[in-house]
Protein backbone atom coordinates (compact mmCIF):
# COMPACT_ATOMS: atom_id res chain seq x y z
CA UNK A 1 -5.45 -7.53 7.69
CA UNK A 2 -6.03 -11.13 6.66
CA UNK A 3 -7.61 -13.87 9.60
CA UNK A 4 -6.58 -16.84 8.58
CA UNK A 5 -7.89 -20.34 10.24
CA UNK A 6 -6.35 -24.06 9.22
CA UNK A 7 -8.18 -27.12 9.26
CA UNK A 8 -7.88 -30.53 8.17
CA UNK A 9 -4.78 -32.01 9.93
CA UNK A 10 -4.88 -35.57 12.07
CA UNK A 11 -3.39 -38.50 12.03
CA UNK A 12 -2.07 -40.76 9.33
CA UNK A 13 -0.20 -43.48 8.60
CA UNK A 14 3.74 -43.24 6.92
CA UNK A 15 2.41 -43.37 3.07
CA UNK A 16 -0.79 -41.79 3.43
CA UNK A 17 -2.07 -38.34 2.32
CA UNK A 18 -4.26 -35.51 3.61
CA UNK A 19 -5.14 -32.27 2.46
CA UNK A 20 -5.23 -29.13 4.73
CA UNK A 21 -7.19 -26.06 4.41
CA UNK A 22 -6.54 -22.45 5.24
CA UNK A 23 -9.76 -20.43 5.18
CA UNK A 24 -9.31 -16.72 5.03
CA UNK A 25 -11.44 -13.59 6.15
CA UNK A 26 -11.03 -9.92 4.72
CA UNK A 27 -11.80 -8.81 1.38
CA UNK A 28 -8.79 -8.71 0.38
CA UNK A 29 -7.43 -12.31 0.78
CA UNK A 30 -6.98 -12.84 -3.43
CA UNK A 31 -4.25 -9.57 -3.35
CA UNK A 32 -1.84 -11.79 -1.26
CA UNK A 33 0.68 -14.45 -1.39
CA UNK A 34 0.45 -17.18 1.02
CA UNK A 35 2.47 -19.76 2.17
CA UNK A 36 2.10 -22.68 4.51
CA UNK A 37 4.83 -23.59 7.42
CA UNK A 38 5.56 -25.89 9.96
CA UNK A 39 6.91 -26.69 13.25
CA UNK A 40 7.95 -29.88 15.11
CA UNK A 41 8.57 -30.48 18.68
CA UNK A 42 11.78 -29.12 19.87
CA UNK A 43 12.67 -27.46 16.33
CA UNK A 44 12.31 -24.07 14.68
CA UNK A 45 9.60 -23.11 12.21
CA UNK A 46 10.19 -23.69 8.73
CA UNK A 47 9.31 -22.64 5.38
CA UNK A 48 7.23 -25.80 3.20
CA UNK A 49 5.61 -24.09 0.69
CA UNK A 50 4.21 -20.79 -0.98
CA UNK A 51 2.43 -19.20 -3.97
CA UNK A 52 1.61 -15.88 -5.58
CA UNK A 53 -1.63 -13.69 -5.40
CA UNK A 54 -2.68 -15.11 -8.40
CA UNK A 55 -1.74 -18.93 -7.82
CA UNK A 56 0.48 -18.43 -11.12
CA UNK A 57 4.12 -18.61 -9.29
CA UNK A 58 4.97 -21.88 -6.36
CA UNK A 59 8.47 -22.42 -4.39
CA UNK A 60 8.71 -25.55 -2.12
CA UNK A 61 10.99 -26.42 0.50
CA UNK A 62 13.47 -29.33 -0.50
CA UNK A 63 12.06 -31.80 1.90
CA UNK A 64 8.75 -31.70 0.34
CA UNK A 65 9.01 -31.21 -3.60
CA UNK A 66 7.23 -33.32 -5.50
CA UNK A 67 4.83 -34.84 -2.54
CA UNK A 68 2.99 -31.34 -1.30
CA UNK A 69 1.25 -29.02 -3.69
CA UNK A 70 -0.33 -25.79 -2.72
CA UNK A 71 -2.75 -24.28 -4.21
CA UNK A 72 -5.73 -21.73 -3.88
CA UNK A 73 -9.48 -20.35 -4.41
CA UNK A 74 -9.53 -17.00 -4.54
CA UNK A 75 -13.42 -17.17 -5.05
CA UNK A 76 -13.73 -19.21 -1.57
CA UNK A 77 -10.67 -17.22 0.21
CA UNK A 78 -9.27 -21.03 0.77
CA UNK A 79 -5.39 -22.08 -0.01
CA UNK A 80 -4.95 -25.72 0.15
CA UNK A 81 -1.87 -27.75 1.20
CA UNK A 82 -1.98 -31.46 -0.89
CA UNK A 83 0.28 -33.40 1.09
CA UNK A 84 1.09 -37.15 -0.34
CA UNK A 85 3.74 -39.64 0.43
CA UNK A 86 3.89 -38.70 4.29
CA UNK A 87 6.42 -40.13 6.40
CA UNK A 88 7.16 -39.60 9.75
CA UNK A 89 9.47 -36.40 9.60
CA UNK A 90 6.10 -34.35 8.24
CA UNK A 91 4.98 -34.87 11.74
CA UNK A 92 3.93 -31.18 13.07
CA UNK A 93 1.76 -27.78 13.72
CA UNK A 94 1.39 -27.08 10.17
CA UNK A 95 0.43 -22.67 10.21
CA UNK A 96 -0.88 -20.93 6.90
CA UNK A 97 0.56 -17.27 6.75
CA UNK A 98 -0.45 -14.80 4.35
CA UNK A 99 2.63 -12.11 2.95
CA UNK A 100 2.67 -8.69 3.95
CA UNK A 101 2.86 -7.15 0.69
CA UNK A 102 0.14 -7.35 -1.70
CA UNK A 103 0.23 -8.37 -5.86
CA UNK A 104 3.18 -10.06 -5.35
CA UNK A 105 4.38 -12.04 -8.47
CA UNK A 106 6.20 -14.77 -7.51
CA UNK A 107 6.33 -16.99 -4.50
CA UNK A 108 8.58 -16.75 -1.50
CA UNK A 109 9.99 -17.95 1.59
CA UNK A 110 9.94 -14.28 3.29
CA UNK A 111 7.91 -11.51 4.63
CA UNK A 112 4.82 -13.46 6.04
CA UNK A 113 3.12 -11.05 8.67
CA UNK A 114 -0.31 -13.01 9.24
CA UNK A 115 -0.33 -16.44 10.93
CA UNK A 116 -3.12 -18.89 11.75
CA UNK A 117 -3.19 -20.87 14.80
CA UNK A 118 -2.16 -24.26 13.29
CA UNK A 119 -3.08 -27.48 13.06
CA UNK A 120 -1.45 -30.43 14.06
CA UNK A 121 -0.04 -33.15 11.93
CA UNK A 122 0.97 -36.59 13.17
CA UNK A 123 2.33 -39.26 10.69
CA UNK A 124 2.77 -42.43 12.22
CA UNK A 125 5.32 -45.25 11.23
């Protein structure tokens, strides 16, 4: 089992950037995909972005192509969520989530089992 704990989230203005971190405990952190979700007030949680054990494969979310990039250490257990051009719909609990199955080769938007507790988010206008 993977722990996983987020960091790097606050406030920021429409525009801006920031870069979140998802550190990871368990030896076996560089065997599995991970991906990085989100939830706003009063809405579901949804899929942003994810990447393969190796870093090699990335999907995105619609919403966020070509502003976030994920990426990860697998020498530090860290994955990384680059977030640039924010605007005001980014606003939320942002949650890193490793897969459930191990060596898998490309990215997806399924099967994450282990979630961290989130951090918030908050893009102001």
């Amino acid at each position: 089992q993977v722990q996983l704990v987020e960091s790097g989230g606050g406030l920021v203005q429409a525009g801006g950037s920031l870069r979140l971190s998802c550190a990871a405990s368990g030896r076996t952190f560089s065997s599995y995909a991970m991906g990085w979700f989100r939830q706003a007030p009063g809405k579901e949680r949804e899929f942003v972005a994810a990447l393969s054990w190796s870093g090699g494969s990335t999907y995105y979310a619609d919403s966020v192509k070509g502003r976030f990039t994920i990426s990860r250490d697998n020498a530090n257990n860290t994955v990384y969520l680059q977030m640039n051009s924010l605007n005001p719909e980014d606003t939320a609990v942002y949650y890193c989530a490793a897969h459930n199955l191990t060596f898998l080769r490309v990215a997806t938007r399924q099967g994450f089992g282990s979630w961290g507790q989130g951090t918030q988010v908050t893009v102001s206008s």
